[in-house]
N, C-alpha and C. Protein backbone atom coordinates (compact mmCIF):
# COMPACT_ATOMS: atom_id res chain seq x y z
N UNK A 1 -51.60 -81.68 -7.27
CA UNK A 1 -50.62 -82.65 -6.94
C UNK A 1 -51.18 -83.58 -5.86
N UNK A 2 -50.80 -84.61 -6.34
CA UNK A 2 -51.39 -85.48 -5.22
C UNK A 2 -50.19 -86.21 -4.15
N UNK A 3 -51.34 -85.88 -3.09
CA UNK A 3 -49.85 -86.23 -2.21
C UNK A 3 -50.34 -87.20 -1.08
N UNK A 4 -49.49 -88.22 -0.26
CA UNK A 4 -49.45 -89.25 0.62
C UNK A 4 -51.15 -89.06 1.35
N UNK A 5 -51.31 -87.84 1.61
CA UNK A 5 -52.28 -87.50 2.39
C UNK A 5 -53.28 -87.92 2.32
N UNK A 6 -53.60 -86.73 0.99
CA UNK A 6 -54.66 -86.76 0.23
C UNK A 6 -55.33 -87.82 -0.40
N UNK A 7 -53.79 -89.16 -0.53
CA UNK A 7 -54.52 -90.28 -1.00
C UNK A 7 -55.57 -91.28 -0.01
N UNK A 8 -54.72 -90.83 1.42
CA UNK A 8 -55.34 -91.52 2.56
C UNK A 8 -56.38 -91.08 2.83
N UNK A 9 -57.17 -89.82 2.96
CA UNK A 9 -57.83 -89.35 3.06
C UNK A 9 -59.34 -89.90 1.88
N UNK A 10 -58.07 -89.92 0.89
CA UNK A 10 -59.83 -90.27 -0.56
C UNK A 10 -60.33 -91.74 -0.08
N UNK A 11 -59.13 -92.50 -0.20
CA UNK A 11 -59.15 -94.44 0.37
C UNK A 11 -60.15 -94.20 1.69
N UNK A 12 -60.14 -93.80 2.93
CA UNK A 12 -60.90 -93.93 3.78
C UNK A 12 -62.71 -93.52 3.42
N UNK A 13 -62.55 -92.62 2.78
CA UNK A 13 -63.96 -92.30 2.31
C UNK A 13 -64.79 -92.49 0.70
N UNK A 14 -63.97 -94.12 0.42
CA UNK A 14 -64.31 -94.81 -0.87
C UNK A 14 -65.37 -96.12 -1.04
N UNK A 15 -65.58 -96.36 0.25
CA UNK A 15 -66.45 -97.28 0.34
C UNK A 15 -66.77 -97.12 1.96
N UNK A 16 -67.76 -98.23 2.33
CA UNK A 16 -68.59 -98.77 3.82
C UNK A 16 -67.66 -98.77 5.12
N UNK A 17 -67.85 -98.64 5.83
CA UNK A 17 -66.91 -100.00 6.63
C UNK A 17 -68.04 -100.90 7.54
N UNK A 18 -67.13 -101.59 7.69
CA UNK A 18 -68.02 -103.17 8.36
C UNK A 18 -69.04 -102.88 9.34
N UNK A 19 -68.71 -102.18 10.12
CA UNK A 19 -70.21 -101.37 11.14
C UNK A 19 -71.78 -100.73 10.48
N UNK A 20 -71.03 -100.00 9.38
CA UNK A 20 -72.22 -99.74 8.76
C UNK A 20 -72.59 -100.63 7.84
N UNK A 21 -72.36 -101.34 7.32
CA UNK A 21 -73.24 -102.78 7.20
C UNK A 21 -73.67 -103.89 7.97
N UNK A 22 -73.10 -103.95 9.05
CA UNK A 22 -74.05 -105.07 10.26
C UNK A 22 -75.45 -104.08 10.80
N UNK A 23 -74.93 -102.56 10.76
CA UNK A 23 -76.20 -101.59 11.21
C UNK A 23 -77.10 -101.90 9.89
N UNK A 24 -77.04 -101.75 8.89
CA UNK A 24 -77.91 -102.35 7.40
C UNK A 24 -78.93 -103.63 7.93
N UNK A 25 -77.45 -104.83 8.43
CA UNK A 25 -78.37 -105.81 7.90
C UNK A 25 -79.13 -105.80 8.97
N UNK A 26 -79.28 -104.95 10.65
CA UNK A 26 -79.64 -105.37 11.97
C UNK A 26 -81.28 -104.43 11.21
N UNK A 27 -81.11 -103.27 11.23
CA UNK A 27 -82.13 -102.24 10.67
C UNK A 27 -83.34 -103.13 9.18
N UNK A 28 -82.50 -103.87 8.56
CA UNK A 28 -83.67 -104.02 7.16
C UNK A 28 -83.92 -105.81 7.93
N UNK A 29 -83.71 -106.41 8.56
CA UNK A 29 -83.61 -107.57 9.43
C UNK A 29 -85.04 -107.68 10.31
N UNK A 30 -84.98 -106.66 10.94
CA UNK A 30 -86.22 -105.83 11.86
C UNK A 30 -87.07 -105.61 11.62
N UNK A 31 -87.32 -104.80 10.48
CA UNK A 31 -88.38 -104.39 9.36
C UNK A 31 -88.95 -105.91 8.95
N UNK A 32 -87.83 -106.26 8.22
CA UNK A 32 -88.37 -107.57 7.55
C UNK A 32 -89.20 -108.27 8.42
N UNK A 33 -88.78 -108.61 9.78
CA UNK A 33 -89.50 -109.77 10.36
C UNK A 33 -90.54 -109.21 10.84
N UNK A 34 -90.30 -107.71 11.54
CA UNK A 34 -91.84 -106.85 11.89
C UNK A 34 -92.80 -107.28 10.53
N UNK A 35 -92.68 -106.77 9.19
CA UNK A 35 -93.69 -107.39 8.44
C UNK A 35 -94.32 -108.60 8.11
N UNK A 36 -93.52 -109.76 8.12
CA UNK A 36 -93.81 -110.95 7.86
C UNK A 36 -94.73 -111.22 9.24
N UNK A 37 -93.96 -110.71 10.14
CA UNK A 37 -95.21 -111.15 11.77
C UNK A 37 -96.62 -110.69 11.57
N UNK A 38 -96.21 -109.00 11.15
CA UNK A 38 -97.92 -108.51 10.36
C UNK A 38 -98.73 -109.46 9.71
N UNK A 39 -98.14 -110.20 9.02
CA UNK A 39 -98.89 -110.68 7.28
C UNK A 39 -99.00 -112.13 8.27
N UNK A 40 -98.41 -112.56 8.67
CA UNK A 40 -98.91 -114.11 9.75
C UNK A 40 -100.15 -113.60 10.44
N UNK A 41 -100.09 -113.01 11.11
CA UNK A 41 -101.08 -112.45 12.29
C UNK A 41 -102.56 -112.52 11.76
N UNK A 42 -102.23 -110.95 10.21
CA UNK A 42 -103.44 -110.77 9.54
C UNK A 42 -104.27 -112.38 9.04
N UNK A 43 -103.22 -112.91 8.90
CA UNK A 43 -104.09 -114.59 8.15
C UNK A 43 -104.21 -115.64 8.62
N UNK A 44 -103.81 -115.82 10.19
CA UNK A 44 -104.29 -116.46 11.26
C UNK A 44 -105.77 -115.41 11.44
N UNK A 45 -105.97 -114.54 11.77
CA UNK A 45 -106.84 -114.10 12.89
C UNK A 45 -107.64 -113.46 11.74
N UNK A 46 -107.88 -113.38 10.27
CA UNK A 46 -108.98 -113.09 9.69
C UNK A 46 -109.59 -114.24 9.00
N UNK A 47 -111.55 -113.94 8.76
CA UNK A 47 -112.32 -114.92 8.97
C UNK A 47 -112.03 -115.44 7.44
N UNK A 48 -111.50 -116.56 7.70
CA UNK A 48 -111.36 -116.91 6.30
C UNK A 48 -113.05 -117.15 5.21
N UNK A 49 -113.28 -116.76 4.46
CA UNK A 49 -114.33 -116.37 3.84
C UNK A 49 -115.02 -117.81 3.18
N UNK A 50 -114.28 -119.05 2.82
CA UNK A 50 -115.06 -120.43 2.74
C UNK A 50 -115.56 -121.08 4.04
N UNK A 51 -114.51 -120.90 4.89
CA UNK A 51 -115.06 -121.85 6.73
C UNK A 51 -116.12 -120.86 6.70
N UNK A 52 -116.56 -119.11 6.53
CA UNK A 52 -117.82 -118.95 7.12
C UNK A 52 -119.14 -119.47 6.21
N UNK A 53 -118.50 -118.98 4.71
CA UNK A 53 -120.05 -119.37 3.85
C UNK A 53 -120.43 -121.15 4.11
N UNK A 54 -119.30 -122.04 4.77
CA UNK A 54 -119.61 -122.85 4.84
C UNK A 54 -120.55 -123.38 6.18
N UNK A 55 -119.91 -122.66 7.01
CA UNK A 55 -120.81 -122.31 8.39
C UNK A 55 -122.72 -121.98 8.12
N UNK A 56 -122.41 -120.53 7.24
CA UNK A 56 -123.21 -120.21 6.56
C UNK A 56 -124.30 -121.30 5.96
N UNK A 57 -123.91 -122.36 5.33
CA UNK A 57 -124.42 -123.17 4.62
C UNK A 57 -125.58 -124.18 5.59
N UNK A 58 -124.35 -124.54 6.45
CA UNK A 58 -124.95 -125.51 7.99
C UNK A 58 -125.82 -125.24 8.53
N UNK A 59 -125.67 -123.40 9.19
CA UNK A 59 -127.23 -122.77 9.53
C UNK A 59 -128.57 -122.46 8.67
N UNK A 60 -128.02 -122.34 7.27
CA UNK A 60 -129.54 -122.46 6.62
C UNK A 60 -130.37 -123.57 6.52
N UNK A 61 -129.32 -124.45 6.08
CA UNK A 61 -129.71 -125.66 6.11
C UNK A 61 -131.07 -126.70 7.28
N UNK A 62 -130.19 -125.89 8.69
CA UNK A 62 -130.32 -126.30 9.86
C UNK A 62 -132.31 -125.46 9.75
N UNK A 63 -131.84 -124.10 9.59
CA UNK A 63 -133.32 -123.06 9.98
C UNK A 63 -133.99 -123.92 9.36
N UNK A 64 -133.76 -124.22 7.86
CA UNK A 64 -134.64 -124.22 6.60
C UNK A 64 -135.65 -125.72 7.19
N UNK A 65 -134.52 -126.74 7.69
CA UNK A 65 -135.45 -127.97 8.20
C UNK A 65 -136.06 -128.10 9.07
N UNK A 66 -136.04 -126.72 10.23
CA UNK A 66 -136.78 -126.30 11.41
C UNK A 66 -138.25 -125.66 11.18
N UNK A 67 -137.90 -124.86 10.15
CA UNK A 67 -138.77 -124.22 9.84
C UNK A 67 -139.84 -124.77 9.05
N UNK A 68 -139.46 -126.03 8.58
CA UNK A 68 -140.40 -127.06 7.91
C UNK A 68 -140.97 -128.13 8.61
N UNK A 69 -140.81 -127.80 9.67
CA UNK A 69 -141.39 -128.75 10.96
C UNK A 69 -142.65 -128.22 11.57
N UNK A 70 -143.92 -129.48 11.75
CA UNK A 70 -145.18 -128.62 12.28
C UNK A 70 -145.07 -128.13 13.76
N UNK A 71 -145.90 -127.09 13.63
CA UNK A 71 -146.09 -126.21 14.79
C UNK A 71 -147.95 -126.58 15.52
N UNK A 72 -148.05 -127.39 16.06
CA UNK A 72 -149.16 -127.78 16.13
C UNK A 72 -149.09 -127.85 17.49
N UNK A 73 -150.85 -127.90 18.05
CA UNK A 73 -150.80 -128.04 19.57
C UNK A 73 -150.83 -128.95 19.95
N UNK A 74 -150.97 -130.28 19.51
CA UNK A 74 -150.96 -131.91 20.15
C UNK A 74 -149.61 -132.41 19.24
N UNK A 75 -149.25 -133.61 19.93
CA UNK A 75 -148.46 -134.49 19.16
C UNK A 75 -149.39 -135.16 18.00
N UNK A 76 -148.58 -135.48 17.25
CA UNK A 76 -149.11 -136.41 15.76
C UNK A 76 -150.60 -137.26 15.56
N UNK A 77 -149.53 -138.09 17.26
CA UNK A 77 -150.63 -139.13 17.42
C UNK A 77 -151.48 -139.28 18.61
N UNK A 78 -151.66 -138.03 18.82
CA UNK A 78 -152.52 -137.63 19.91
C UNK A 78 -153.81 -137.74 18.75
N UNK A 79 -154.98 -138.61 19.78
CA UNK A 79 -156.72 -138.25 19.15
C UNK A 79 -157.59 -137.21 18.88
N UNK A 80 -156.96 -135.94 20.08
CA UNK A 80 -157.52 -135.13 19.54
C UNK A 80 -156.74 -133.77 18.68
N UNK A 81 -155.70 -134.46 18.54
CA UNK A 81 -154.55 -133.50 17.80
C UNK A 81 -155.62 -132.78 16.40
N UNK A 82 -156.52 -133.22 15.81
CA UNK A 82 -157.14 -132.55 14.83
C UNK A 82 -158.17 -131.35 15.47
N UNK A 83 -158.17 -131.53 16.30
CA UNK A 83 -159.64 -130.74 17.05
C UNK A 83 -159.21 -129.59 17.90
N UNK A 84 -158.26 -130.13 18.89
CA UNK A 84 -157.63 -129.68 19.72
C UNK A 84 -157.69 -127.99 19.20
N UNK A 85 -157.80 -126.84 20.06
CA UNK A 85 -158.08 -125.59 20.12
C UNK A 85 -156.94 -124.79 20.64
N UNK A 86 -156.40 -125.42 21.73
CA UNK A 86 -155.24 -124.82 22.64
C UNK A 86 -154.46 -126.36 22.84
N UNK A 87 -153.12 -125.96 23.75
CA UNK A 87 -152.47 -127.12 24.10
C UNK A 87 -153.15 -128.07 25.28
N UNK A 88 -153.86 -126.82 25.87
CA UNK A 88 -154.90 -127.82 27.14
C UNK A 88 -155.45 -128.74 26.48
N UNK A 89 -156.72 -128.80 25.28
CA UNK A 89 -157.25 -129.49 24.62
C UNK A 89 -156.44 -131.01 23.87
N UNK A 90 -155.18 -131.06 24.32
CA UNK A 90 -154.16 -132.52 23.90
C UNK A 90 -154.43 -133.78 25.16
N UNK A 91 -154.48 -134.57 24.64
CA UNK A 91 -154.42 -135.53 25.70
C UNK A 91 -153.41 -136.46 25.77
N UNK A 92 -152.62 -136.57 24.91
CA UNK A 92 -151.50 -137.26 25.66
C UNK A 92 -150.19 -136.80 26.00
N UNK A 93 -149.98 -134.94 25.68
CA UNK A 93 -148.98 -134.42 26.35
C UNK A 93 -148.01 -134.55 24.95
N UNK A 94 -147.17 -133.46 24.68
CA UNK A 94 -145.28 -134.00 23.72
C UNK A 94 -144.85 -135.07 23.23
N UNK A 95 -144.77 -135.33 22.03
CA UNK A 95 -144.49 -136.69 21.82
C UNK A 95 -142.86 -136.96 21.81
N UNK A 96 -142.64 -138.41 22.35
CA UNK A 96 -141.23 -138.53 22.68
C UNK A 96 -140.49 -138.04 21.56
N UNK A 97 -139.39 -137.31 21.82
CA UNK A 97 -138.34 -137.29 20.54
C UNK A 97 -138.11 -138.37 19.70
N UNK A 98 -137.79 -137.89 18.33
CA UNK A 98 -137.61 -139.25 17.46
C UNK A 98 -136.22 -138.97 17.22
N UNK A 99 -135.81 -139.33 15.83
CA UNK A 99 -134.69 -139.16 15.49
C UNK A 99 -135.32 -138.17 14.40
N UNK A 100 -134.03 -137.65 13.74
CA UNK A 100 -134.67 -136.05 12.70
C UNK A 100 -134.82 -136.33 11.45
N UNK A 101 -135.86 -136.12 10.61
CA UNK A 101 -136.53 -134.64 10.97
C UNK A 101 -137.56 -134.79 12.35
N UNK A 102 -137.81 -134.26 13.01
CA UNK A 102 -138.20 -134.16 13.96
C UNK A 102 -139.70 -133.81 13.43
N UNK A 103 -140.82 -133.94 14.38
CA UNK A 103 -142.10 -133.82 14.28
C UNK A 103 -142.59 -132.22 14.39
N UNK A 104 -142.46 -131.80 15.73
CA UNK A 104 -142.38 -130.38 16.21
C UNK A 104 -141.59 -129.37 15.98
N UNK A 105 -141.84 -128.30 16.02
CA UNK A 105 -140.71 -127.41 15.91
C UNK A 105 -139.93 -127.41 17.21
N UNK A 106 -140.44 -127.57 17.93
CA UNK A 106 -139.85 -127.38 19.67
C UNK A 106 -138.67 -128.58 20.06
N UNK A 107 -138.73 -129.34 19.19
CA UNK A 107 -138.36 -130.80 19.75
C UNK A 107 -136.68 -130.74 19.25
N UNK A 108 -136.27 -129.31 18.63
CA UNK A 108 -135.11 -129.28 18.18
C UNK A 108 -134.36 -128.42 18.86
N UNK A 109 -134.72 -127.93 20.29
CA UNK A 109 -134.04 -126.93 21.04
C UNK A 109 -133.43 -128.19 21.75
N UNK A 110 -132.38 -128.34 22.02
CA UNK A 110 -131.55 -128.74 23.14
C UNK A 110 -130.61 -128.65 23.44
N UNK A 111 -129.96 -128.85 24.35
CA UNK A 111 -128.46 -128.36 24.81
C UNK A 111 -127.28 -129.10 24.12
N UNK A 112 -127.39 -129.66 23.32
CA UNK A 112 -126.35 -130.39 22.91
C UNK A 112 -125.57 -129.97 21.15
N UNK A 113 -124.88 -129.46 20.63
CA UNK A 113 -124.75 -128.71 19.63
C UNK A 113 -125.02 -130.17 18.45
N UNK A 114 -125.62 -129.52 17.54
CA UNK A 114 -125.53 -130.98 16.41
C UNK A 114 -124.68 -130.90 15.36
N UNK A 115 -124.34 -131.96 15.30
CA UNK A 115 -122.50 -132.16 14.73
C UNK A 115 -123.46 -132.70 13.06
N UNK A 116 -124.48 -132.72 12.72
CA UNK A 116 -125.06 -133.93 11.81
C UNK A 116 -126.03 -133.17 11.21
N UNK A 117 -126.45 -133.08 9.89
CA UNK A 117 -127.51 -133.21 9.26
C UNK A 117 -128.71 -133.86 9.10
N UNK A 118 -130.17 -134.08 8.96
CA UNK A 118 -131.15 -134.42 8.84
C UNK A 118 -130.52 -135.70 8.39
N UNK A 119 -130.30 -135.60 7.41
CA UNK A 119 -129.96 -137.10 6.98
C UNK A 119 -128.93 -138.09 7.37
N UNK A 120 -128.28 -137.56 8.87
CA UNK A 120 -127.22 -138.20 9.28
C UNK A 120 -125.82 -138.08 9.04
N UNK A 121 -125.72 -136.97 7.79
CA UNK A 121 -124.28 -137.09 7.29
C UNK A 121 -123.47 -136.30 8.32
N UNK A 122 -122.02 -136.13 8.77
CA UNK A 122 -121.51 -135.51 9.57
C UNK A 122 -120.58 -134.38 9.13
N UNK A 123 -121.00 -133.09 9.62
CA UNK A 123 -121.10 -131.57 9.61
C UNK A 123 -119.29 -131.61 9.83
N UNK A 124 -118.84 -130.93 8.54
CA UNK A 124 -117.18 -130.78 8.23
C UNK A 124 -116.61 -130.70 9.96
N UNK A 125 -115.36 -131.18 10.14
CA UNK A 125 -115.02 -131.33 11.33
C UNK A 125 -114.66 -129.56 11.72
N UNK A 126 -115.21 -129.39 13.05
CA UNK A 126 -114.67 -128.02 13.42
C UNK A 126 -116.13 -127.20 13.37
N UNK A 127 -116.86 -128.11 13.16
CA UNK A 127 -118.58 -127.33 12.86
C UNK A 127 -120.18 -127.57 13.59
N UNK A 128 -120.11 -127.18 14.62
CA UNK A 128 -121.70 -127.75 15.27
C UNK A 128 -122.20 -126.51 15.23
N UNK A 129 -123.73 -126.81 15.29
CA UNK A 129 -124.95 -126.02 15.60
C UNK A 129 -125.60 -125.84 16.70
N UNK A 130 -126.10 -125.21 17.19
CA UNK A 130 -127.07 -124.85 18.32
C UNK A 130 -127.86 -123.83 18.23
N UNK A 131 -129.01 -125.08 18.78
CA UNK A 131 -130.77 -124.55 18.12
C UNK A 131 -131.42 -124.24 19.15
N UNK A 132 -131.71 -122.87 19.46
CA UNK A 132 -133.05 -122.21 20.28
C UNK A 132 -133.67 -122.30 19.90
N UNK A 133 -135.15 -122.04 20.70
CA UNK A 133 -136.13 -122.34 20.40
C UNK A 133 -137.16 -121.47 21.42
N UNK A 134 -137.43 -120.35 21.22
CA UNK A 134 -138.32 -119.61 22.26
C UNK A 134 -139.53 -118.80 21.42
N UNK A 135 -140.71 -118.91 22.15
CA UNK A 135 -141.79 -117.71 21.95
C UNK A 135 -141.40 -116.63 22.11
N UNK A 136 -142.25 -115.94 20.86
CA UNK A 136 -141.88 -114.33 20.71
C UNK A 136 -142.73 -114.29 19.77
N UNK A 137 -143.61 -112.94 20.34
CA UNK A 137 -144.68 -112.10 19.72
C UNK A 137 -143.67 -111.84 18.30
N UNK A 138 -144.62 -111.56 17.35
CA UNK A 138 -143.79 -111.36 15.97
C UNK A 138 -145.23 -110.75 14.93
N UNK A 139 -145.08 -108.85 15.02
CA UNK A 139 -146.07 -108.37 14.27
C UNK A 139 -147.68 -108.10 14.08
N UNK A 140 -147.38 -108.51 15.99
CA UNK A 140 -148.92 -108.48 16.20
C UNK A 140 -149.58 -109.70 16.39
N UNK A 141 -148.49 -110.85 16.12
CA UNK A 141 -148.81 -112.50 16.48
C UNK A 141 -148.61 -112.29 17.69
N UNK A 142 -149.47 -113.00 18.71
CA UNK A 142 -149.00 -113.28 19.95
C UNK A 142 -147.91 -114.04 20.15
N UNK A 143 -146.83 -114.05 21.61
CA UNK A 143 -145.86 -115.07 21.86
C UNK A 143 -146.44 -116.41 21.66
N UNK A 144 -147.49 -116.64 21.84
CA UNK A 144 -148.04 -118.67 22.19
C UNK A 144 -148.66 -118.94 20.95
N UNK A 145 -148.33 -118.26 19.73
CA UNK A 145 -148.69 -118.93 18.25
C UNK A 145 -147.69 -118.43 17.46
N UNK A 146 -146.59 -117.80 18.08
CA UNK A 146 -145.17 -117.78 16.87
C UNK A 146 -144.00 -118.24 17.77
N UNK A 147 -142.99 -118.58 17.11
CA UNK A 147 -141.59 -119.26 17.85
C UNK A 147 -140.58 -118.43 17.36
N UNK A 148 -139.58 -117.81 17.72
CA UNK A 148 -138.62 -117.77 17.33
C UNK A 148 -137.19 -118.41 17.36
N UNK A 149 -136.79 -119.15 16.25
CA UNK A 149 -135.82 -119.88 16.20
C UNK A 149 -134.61 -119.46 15.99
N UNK A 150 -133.27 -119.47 16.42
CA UNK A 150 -131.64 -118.97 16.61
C UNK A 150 -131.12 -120.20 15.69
N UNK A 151 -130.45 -119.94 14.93
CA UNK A 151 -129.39 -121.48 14.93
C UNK A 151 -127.95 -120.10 14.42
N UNK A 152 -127.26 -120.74 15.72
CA UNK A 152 -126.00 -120.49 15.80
C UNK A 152 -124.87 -121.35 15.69
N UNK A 153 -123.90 -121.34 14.23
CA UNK A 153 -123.14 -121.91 14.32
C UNK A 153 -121.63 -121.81 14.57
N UNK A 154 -120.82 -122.50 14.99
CA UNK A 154 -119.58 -122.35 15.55
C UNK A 154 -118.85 -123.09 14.66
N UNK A 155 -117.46 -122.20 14.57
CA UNK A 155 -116.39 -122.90 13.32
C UNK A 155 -115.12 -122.70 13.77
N UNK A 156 -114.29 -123.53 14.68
CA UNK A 156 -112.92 -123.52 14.51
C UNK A 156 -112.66 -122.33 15.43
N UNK A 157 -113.16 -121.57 16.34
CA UNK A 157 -112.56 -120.60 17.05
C UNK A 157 -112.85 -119.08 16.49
N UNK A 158 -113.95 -119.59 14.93
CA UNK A 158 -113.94 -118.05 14.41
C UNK A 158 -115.47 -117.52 14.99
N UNK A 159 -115.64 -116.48 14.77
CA UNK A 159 -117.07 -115.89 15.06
C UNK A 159 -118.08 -116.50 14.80
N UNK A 160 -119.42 -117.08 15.57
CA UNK A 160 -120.47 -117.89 15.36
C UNK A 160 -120.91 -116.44 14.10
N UNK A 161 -121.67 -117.99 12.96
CA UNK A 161 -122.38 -117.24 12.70
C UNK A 161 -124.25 -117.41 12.82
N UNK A 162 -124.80 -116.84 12.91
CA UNK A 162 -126.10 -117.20 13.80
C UNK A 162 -126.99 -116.33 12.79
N UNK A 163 -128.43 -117.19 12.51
CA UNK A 163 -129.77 -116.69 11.62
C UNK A 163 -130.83 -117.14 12.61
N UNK A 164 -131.65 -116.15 12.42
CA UNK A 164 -132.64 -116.25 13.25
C UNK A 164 -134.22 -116.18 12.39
N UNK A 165 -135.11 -117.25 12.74
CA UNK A 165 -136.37 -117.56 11.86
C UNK A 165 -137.54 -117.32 12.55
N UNK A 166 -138.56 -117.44 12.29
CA UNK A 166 -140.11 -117.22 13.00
C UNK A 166 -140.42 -118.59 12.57
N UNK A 167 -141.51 -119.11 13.47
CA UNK A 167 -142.41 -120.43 13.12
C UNK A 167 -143.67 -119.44 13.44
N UNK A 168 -144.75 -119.49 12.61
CA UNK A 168 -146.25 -119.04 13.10
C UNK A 168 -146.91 -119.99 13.51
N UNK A 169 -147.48 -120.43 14.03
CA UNK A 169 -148.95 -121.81 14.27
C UNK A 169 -150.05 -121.20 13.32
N UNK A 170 -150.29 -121.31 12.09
CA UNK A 170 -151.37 -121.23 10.88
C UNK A 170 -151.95 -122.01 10.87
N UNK A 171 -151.32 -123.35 11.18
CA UNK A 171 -152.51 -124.62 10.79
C UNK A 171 -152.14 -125.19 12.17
N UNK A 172 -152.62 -125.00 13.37
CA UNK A 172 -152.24 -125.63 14.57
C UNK A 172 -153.13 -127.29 14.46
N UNK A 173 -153.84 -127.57 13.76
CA UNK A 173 -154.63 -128.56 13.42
C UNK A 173 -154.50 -129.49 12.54
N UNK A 174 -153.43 -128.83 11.55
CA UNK A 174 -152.95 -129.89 9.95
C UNK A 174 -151.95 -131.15 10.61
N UNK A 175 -152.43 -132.29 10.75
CA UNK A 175 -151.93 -133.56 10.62
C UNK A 175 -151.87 -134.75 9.21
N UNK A 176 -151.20 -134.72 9.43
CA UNK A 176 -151.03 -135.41 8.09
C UNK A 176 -151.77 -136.84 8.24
């Protein structure tokens, strides 16, 4: 038999009430935005994989035209640049910087990052290079007939990425 009670009793425990659904929406609300902050975070702050191969691209580029630069003990147009034995043996000393490709291998270390390619074109915005340039023994070469070259490039705030090359002096004498 059903009686006054019993009906009040079933009605109260037939559905929600309003508390436990603002606790719902406060609880899956929380979650939600905790994840979406995750998934922002992760794809701000990971290296996006074209800006580096493109980075990537800048520093080979950069080694590859360094590394094709003579390593000789006189300048070009020094007289005794063919003869010459050591750097003592030069007589007119480094030749002034030109514009690039550059003559020397040495003549591409400087403090200033390069925003530009050999041929002038200008390096995607958000992208310079910087080129060391130091002696270092390499395999039994002495330091004062091999170079070792850095080109480190920088992209937008993400991790440089940086390759590092050898120059030998083989033909300290080949002038063109």
């Amino acid at each position: 038999m059903c009686t006054a009670r019993r009906r009040a009793a079933r009605c109260a425990q037939a559905g929600v009430t309003l508390v436990e659904v603002v606790i719902f929406i406060v609880i899956v609300s929380v979650a939600v935005i905790g994840i979406l902050g995750v998934l922002s975070w992760t794809g701000n702050n990971s290296a996006d994989p074209q800006l580096r191969k493109q980075a990537l691209v800048i520093a080979e580029g950069m080694l590859d035209e360094i590394e094709a630069a003579r390593f000789t003990f006189c300048a070009l147009n020094d007289p005794a640049a063919a003869t010459a034995t050591s750097p003592a043996g030069c007589t007119t000393g480094p030749a002034a910087r030109g514009t690039r490709p550059y003559d020397q291998v040495s003549d591409y270390a400087q403090a200033a990052a390069y925003t530009t390619d050999a041929a002038g074109n200008a390096f995607p915005a958000g992208y310079g290079a910087v080129v060391t340039v130091t002696p270092a023994a390499l395999n039994g070469i002495a330091a004062s007939e091999s170079l070792q070259i850095r080109v480190a490039v920088a992209f937008r705030g993400q991790p440089q990425v940086v390759l590092d090359g050898y120059r030998t002096r083989y033909a300290p004498n080949s002038i063109p």
